[in-house]
PDB file of N, CA and C in Angstrom:
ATOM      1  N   UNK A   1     138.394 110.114 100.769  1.00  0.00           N
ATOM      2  CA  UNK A   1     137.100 109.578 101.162  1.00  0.00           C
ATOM      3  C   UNK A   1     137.254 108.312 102.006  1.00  0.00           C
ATOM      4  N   UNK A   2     138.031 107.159 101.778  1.00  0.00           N
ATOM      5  CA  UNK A   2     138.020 106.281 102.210  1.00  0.00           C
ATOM      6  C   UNK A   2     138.957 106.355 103.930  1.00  0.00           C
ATOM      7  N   UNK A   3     139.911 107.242 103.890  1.00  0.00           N
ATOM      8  CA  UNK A   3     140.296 107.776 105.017  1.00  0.00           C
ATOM      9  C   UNK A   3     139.431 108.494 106.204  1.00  0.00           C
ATOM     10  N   UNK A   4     138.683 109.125 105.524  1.00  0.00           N
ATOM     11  CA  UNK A   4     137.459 109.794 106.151  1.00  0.00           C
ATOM     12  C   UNK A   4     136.690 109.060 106.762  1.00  0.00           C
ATOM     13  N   UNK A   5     136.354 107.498 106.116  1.00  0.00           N
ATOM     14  CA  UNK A   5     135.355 106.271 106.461  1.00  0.00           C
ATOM     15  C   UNK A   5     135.902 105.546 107.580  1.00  0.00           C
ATOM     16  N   UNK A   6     137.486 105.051 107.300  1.00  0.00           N
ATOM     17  CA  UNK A   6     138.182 104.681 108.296  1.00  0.00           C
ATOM     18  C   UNK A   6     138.135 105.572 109.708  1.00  0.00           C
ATOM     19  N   UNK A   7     138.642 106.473 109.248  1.00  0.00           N
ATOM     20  CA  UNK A   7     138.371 107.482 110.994  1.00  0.00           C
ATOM     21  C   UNK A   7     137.171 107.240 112.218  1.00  0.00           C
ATOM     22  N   UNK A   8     136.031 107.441 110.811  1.00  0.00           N
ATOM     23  CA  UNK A   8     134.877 107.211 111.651  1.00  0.00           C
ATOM     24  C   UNK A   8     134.462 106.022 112.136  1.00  0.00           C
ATOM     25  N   UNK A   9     135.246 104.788 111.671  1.00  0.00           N
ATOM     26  CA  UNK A   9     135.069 103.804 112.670  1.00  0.00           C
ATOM     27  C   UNK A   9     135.926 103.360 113.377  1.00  0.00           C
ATOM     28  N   UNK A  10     136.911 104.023 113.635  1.00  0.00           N
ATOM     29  CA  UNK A  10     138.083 103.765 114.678  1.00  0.00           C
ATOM     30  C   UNK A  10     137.597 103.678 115.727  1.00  0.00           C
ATOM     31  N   UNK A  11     136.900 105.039 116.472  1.00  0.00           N
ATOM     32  CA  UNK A  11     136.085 105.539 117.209  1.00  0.00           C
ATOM     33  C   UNK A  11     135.816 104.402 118.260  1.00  0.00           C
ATOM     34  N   UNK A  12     134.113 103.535 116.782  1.00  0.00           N
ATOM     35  CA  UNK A  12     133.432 102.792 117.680  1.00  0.00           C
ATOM     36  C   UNK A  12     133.730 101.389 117.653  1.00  0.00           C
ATOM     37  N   UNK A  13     134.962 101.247 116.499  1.00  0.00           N
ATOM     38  CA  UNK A  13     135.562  99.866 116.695  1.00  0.00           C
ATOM     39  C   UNK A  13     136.521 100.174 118.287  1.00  0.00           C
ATOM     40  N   UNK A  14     136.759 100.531 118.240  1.00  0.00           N
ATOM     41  CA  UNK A  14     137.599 100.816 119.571  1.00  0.00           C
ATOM     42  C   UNK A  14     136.840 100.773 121.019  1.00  0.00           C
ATOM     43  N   UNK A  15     136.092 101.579 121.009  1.00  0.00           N
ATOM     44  CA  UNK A  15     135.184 101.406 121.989  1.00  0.00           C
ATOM     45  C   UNK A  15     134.501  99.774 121.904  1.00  0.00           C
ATOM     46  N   UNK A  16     134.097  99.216 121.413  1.00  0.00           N
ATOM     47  CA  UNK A  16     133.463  97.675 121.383  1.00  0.00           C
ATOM     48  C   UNK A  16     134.759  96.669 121.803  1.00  0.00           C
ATOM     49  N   UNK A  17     136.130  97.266 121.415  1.00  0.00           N
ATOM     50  CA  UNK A  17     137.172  95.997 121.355  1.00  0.00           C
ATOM     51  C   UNK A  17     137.730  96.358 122.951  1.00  0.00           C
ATOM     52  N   UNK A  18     137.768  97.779 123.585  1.00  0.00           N
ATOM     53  CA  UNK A  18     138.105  97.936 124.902  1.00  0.00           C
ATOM     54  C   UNK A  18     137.129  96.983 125.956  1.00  0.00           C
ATOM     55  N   UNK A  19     135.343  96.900 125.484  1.00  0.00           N
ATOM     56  CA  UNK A  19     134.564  96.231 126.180  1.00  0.00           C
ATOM     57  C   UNK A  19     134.758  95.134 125.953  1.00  0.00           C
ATOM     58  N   UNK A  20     135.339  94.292 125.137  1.00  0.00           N
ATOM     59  CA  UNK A  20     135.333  93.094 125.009  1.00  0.00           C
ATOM     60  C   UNK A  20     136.398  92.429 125.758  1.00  0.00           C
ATOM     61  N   UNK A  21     137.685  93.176 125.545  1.00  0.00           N
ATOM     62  CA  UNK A  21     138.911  92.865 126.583  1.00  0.00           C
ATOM     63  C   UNK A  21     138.296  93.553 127.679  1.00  0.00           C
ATOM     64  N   UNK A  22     137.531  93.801 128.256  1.00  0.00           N
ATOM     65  CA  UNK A  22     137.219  93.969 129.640  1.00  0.00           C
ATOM     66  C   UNK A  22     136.212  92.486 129.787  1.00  0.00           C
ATOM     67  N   UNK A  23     135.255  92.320 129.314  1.00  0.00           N
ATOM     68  CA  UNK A  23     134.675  91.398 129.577  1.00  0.00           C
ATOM     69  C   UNK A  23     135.315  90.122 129.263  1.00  0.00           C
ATOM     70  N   UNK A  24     136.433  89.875 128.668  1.00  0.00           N
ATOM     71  CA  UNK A  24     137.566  88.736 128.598  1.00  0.00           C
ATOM     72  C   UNK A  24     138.055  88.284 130.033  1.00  0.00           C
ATOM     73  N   UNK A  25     138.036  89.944 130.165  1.00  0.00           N
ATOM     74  CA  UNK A  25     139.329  90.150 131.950  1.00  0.00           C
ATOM     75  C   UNK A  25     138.436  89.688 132.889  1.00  0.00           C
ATOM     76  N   UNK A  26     137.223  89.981 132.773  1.00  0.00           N
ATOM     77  CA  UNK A  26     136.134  89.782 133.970  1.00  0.00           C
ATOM     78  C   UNK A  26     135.891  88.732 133.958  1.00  0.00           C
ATOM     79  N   UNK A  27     135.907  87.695 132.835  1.00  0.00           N
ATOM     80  CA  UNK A  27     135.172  85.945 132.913  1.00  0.00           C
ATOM     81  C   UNK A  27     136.066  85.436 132.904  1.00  0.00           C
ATOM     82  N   UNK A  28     137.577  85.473 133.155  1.00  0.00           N
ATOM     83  CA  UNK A  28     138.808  84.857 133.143  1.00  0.00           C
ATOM     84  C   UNK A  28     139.177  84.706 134.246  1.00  0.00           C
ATOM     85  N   UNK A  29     138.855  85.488 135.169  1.00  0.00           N
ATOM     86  CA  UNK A  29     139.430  86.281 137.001  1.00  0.00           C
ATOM     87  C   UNK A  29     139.144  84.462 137.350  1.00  0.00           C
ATOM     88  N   UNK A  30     140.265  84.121 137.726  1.00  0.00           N
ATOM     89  CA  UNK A  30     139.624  82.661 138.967  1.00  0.00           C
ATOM     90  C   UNK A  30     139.299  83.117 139.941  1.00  0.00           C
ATOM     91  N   UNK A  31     139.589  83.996 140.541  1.00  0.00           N
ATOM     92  CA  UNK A  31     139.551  84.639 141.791  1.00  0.00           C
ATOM     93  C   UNK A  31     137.977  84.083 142.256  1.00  0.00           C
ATOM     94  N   UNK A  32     136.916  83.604 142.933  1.00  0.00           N
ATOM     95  CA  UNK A  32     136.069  83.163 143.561  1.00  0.00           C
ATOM     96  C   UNK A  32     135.918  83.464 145.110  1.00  0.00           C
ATOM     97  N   UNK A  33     135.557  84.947 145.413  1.00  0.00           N
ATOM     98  CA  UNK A  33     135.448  85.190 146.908  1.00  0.00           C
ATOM     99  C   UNK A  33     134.781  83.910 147.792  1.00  0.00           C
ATOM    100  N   UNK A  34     133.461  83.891 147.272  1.00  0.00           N
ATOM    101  CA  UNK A  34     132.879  82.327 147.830  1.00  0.00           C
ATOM    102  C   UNK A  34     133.425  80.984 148.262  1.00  0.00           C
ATOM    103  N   UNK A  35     134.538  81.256 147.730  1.00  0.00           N
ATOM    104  CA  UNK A  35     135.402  79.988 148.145  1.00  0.00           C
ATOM    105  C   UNK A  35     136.301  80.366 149.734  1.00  0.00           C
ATOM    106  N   UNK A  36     136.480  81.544 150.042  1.00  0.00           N
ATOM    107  CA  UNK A  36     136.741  81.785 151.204  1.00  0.00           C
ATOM    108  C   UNK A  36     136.365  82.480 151.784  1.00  0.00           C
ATOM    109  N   UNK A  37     135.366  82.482 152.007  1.00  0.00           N
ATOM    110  CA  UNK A  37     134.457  82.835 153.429  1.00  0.00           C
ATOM    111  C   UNK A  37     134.445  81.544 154.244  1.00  0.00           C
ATOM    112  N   UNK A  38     134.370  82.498 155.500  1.00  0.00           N
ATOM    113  CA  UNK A  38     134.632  81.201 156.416  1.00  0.00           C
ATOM    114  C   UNK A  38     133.407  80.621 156.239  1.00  0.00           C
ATOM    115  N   UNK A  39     133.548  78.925 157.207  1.00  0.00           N
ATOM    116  CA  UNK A  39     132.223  78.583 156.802  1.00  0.00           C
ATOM    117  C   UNK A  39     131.752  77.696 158.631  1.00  0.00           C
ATOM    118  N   UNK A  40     132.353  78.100 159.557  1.00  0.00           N
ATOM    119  CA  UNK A  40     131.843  77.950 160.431  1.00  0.00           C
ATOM    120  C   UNK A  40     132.788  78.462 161.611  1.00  0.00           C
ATOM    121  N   UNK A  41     133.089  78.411 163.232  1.00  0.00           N
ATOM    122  CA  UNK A  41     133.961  78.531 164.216  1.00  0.00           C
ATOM    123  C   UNK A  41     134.985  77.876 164.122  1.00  0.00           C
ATOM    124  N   UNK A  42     136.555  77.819 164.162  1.00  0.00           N
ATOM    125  CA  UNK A  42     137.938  77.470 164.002  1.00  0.00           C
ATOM    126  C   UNK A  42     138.111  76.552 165.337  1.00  0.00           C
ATOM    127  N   UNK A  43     139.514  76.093 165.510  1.00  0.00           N
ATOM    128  CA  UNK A  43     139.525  75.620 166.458  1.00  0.00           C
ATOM    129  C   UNK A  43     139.787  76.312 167.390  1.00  0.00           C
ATOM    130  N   UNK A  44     140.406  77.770 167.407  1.00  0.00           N
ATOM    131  CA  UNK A  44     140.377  78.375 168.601  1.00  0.00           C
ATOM    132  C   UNK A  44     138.746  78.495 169.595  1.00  0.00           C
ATOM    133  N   UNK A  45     137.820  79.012 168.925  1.00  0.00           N
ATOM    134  CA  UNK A  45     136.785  79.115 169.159  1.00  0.00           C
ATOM    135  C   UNK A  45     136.109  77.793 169.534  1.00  0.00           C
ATOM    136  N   UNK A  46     136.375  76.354 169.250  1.00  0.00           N
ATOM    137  CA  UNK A  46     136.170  75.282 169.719  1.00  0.00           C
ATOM    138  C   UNK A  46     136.683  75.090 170.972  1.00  0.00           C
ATOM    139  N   UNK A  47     137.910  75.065 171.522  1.00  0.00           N
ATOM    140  CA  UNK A  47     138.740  75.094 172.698  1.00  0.00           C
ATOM    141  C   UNK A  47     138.095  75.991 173.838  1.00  0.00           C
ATOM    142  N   UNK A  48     137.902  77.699 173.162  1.00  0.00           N
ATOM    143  CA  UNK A  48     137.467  78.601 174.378  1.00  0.00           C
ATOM    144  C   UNK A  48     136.528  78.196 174.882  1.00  0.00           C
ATOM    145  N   UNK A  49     135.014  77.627 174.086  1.00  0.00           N
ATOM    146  CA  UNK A  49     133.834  77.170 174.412  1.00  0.00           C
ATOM    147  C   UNK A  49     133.707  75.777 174.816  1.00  0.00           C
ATOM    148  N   UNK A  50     134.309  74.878 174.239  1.00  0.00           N
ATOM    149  CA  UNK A  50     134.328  73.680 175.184  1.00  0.00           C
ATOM    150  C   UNK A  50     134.356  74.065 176.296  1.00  0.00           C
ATOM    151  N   UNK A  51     136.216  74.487 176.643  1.00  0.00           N
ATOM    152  CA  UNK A  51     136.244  74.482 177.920  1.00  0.00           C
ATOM    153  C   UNK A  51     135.200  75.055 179.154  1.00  0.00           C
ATOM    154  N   UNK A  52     134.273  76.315 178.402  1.00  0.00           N
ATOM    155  CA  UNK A  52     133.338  76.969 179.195  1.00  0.00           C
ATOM    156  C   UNK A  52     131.951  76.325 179.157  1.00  0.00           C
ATOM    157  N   UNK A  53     132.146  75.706 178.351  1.00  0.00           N
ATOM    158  CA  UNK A  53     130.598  74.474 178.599  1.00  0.00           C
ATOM    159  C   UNK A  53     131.043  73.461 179.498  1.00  0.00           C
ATOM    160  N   UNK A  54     132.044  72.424 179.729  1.00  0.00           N
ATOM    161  CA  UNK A  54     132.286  71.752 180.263  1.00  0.00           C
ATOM    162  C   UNK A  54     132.097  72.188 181.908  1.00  0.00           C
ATOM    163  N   UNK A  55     132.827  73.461 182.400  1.00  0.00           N
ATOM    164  CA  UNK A  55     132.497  74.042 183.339  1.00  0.00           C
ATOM    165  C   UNK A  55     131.305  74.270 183.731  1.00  0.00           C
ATOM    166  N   UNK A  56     129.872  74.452 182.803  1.00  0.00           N
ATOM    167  CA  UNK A  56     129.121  74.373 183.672  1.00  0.00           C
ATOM    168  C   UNK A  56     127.964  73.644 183.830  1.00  0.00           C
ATOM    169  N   UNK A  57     128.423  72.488 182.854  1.00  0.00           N
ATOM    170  CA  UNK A  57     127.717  71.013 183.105  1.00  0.00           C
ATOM    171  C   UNK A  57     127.766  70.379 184.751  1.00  0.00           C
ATOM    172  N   UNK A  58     128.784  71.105 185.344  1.00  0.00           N
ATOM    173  CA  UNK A  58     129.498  70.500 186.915  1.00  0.00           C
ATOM    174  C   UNK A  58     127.889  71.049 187.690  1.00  0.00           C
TER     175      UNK A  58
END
């Protein structure tokens, strides 16, 4: 009987302890995409356009 009881909550103890180490894994990640996205034009893109504004201030 008591084997029988155990079985049946292996199941859904198991299932709750897989979601929990998933949601461990998920609020642990440092990973933060937001932190690198760019956040404006580089200096290449400063250089090409200067130089082509400067040109036609003349």
């Amino acid at each position: 009987m008591l084997l029988a009881s155990l079985t049946l909550l292996r199941q859904p103890l198991s299932f709750v302890a897989s979601k929990w180490l998933e949601l461990v894994r998920i609020a642990g990640n440092p990973y933060r995409p937001e932190l690198h996205y760019m956040r404006g034009p580089g200096p290449k893109w400063h250089a090409k356009y200067q130089a082509s504004r400067l040109d036609r201030s003349r």
